[in-house]
Protein backbone atom coordinates (compact mmCIF):
# COMPACT_ATOMS: atom_id res chain seq x y z
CA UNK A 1 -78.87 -56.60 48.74
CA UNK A 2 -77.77 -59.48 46.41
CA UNK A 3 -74.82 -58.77 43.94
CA UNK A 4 -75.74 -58.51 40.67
CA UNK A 5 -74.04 -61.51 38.57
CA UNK A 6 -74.95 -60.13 34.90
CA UNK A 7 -74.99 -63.35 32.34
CA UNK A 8 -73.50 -60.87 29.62
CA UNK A 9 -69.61 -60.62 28.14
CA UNK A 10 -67.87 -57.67 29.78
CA UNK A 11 -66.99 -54.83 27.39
CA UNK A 12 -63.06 -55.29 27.08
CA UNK A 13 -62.10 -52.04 25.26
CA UNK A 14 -63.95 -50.59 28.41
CA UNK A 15 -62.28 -52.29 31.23
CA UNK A 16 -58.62 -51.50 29.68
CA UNK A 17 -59.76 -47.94 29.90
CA UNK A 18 -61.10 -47.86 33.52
CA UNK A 19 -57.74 -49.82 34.29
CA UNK A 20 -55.77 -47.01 32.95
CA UNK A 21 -58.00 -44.01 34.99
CA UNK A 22 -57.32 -46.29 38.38
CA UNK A 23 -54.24 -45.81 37.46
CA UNK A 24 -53.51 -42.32 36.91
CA UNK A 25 -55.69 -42.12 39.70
CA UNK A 26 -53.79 -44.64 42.12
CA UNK A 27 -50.06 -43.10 41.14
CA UNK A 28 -51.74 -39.14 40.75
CA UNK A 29 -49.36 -39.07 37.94
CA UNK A 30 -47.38 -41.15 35.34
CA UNK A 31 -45.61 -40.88 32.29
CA UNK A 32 -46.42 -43.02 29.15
CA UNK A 33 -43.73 -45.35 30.37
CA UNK A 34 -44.56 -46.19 33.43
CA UNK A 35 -48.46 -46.80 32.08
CA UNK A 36 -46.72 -49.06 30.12
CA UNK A 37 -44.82 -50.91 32.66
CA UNK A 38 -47.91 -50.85 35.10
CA UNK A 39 -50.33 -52.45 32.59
CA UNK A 40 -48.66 -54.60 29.88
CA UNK A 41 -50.89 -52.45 27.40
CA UNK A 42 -48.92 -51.67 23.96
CA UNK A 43 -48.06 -48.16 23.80
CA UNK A 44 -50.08 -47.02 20.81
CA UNK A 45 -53.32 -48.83 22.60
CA UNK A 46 -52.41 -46.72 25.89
CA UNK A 47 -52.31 -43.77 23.57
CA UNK A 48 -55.97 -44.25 22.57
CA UNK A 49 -57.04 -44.85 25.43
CA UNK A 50 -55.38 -41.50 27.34
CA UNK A 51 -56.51 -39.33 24.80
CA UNK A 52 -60.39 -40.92 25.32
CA UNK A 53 -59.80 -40.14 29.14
CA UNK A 54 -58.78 -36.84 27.98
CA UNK A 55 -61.31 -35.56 25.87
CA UNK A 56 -63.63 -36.68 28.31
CA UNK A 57 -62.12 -34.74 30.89
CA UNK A 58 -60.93 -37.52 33.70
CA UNK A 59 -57.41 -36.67 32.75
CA UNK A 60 -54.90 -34.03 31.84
CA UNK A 61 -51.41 -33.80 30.35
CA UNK A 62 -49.04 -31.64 32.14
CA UNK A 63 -47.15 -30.40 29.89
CA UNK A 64 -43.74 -29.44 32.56
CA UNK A 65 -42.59 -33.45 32.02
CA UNK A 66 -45.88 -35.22 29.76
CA UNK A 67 -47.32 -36.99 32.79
CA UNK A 68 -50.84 -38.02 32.87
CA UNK A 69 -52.63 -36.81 36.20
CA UNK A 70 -56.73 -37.22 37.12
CA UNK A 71 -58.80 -34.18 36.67
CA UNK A 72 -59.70 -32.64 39.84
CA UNK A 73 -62.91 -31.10 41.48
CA UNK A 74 -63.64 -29.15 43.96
CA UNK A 75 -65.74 -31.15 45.76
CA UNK A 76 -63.17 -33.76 46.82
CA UNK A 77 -61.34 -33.92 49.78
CA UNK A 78 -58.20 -31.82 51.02
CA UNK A 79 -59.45 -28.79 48.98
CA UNK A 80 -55.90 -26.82 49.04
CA UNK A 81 -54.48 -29.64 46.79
CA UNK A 82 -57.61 -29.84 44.78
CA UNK A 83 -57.43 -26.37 44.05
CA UNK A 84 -53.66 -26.46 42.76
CA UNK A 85 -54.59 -29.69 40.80
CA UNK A 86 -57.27 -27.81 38.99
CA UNK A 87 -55.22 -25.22 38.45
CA UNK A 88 -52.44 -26.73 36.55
CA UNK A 89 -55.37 -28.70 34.48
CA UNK A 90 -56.68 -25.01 33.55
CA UNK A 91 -53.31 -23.32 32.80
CA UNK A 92 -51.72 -26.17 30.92
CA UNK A 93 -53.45 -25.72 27.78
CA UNK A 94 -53.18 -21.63 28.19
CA UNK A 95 -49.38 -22.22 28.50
CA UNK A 96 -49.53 -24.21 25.28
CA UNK A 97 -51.28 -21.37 23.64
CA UNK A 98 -49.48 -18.55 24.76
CA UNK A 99 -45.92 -20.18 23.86
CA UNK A 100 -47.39 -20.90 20.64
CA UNK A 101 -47.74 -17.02 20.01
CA UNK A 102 -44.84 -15.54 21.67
CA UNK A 103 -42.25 -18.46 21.18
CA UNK A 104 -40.70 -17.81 24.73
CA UNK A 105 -41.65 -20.04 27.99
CA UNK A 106 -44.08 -19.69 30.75
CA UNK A 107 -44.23 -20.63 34.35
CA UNK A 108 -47.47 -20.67 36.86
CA UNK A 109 -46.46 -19.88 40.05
CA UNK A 110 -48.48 -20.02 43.35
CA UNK A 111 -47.68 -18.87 46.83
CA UNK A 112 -46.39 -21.47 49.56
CA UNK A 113 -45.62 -19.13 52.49
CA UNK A 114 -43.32 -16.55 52.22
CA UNK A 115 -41.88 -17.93 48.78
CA UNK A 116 -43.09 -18.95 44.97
CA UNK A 117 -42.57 -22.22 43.64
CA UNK A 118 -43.34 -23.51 40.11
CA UNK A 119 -47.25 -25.67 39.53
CA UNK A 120 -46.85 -26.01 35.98
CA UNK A 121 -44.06 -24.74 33.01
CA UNK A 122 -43.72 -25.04 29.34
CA UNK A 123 -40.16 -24.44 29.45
CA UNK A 124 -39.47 -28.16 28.02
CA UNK A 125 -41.29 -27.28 25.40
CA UNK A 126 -39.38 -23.86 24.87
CA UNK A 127 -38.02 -23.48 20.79
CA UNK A 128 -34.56 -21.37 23.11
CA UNK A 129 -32.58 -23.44 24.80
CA UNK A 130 -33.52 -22.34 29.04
CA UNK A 131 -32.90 -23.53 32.29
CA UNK A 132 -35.35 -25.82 33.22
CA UNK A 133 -37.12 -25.08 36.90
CA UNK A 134 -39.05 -28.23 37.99
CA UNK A 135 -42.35 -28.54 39.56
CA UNK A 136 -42.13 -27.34 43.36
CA UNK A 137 -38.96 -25.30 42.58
CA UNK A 138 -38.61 -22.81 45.34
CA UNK A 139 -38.54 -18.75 44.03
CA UNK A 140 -37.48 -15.52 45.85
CA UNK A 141 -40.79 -13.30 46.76
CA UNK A 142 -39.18 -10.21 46.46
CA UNK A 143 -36.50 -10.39 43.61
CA UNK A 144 -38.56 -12.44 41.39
CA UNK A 145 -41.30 -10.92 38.80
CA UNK A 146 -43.63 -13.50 39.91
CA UNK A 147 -43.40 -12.69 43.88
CA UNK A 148 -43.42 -9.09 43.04
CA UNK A 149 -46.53 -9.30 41.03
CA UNK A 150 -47.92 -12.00 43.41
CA UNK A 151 -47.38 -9.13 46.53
CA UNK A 152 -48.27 -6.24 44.61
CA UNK A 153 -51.65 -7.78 43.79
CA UNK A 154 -53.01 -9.79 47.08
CA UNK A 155 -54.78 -8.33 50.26
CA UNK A 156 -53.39 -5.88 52.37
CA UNK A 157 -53.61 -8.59 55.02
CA UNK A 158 -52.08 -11.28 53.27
CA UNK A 159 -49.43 -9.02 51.94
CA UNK A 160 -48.16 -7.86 55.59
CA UNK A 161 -47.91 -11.11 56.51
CA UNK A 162 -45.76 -12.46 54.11
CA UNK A 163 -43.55 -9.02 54.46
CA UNK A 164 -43.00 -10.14 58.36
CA UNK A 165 -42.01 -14.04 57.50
CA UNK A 166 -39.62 -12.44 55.36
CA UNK A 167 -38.58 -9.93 58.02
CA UNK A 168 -37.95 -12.43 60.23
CA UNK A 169 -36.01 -14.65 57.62
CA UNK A 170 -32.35 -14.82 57.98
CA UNK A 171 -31.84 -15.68 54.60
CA UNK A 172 -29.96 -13.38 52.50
CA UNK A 173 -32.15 -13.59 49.55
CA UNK A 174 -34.55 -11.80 51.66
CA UNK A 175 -32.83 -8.86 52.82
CA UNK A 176 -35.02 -6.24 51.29
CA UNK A 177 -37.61 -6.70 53.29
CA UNK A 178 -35.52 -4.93 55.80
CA UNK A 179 -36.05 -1.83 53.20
CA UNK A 180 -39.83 -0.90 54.01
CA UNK A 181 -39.34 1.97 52.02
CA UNK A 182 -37.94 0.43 48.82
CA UNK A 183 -40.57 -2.37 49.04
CA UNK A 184 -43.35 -0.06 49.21
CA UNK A 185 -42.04 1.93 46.10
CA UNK A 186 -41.60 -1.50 44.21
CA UNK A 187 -44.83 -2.83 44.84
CA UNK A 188 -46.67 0.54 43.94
CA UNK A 189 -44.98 0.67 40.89
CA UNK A 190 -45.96 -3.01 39.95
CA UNK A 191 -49.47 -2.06 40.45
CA UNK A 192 -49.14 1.19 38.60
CA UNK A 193 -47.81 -0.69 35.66
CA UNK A 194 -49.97 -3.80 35.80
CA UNK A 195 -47.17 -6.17 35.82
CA UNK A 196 -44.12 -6.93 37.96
CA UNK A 197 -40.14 -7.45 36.50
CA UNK A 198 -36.91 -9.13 38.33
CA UNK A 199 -34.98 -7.15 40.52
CA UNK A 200 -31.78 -6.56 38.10
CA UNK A 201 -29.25 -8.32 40.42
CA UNK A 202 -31.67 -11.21 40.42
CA UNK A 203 -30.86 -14.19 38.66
CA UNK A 204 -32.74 -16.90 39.84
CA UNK A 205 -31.12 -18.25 42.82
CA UNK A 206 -32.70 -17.39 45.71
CA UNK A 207 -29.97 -16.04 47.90
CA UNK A 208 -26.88 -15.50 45.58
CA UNK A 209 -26.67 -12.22 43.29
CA UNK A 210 -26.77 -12.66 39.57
CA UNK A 211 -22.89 -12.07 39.74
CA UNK A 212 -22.50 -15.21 41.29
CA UNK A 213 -25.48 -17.33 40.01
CA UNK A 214 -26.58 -16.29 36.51
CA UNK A 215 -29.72 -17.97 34.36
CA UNK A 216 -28.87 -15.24 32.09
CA UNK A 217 -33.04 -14.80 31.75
CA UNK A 218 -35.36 -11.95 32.29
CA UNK A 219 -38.99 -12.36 33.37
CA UNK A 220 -41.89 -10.37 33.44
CA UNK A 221 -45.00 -11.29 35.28
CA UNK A 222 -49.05 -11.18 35.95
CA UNK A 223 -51.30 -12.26 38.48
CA UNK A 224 -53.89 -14.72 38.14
CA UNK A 225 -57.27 -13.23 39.95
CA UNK A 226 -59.68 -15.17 41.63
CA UNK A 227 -61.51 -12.10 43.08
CA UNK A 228 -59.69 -8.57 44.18
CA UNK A 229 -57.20 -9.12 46.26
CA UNK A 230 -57.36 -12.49 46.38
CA UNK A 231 -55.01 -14.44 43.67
CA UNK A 232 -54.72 -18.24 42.30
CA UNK A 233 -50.95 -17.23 41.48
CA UNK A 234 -49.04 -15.48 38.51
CA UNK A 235 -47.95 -16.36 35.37
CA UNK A 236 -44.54 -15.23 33.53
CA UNK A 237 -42.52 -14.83 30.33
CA UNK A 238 -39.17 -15.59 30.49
CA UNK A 239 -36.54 -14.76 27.92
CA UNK A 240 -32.78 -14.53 27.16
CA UNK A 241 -31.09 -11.65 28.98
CA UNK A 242 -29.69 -9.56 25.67
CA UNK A 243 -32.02 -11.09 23.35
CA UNK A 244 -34.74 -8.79 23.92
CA UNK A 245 -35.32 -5.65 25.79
CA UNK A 246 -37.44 -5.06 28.68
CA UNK A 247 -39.54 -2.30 26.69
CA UNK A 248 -39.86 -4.94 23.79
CA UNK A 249 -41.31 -7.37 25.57
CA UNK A 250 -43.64 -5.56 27.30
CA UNK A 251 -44.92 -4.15 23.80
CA UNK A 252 -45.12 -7.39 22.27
CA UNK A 253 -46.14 -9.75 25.03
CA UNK A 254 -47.55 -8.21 27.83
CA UNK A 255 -51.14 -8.47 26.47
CA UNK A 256 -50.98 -11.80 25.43
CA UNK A 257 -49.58 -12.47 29.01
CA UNK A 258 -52.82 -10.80 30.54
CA UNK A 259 -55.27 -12.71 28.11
CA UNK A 260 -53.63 -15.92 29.46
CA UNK A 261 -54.04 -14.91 32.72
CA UNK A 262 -57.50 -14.11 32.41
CA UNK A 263 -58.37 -17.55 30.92
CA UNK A 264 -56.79 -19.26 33.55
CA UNK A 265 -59.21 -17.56 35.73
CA UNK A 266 -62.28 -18.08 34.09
CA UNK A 267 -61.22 -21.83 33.42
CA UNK A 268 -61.05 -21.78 37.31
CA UNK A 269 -64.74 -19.93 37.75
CA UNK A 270 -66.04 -22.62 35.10
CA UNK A 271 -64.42 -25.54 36.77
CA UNK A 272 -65.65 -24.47 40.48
């Protein structure tokens, strides 16, 4: 097949833009800056141009530290990372939404084996000044609200075998699941309520009590469904120990919390 040598001027506004997508694409990530630095393009021009590639849904804005990272699908290769992609695309703008009616900061969590770790947070963008947890930050499975509500909701199967990692874990942060008893009684109660809260002597290290590591936050957390029993991950509110009260939290932002959670699933179903 002969190449095809068009006698025609190139569209430049074009070619800037596909320069741009390669790369996003190329670095799976980059802030404004470094678009900057990569290309030479003025900043105001790369501005245009992202939000182009935005509203035509080849990128996304994650909103833990402003990069710009290629929309996923699917379809592509290494489908575990595709997935997780996709899924901070589809929470992102949720996040945005939901902080912009409670005020207080969000994480999405998903599983990576017997722990949590943070996909996607608006906590930079938080109006309270909070400790800032970065992507891939590593949370307890049984202290936190997210790794409550993340075992309270998955299979039965799935469920026992994160309980036996943990079991076999020599970390002190995971002591409890020593306590088959107490874990049961947590993790029935989580499902009774519909959402899970910190273990009280939890703050946010993963081994050290809150008496000796202290975020001075409280949490309260939903899962994410992709089916029953079978979860994307959860999503949280976090606020200022003191500041508000477990009860008044739940009353004020527990449904806004499930409406978020739902439209991160139904982004997902849309997206698949």
């Amino acid at each position: 097949m002969s190449r095809w040598t068009p006698k025609v001027k190139t569209i430049d506004a074009l070619e800037r833009g596909l320069i741009v997508l390669d790369e996003v694409r190329a670095t799976q990530g980059a802030s404004l800056q470094e678009l900057h630095a990569r290309t030479g393009y003025a900043k105001a021009t790369l501005l245009r141009i992202l939000a182009t590639l935005q509203l035509r849904g080849l990128i996304w804005r994650r909103i833990a530290d402003d990069y710009f990272c290629p929309a996923s699908s699917l379809n592509e290769p290494s489908r575990r990372a595709r997935v997780l992609d996709l899924l901070g695309q589809c929470a992102a703008p949720e996040l945005d939404r939901l902080q912009a009616e409670v005020l207080w900061p969000s994480d999405l969590t998903v599983r990576r084996g017997s722990a949590m770790i943070v996909r996607e947070t608006n906590r930079s963008q938080s109006y309270f000044t909070i400790r800032r947890d970065n992507i891939g930050f590593q949370i307890n499975m049984l202290r936190s609200a997210v790794g409550r509500a993340y075992l309270a909701f998955c299979a039965e199967k799935e469920r026992e075998s994160i309980l036996a990692a943990l079991r076999r874990s020599r970390r002190e942060g995971d002591a409890l699941a020593h306590d088959g008893a107490a874990v049961a009684k947590l993790l029935e109660q989580t499902r009774r309520q519909g959402y899970a809260l910190r273990e009280q002597r939890f703050g946010g290290d993963y081994d050290k009590p809150r008496k000796d590591q202290n975020d001075r936050l409280d949490a309260i957390a939903v899962p994410i469904m992709a089916a029953p029993g079978r979860l994307y991950g959860c999503v949280n509110i976090v606020w200022i120990q003191g500041v508000r009260s477990t009860g008044q939290m739940v009353e004020q932002c527990l449904e806004p919390l499930c409406r978020t959670a739902r439209a991160i699933s139904a982004a997902m179903v849309r997206r698949a």
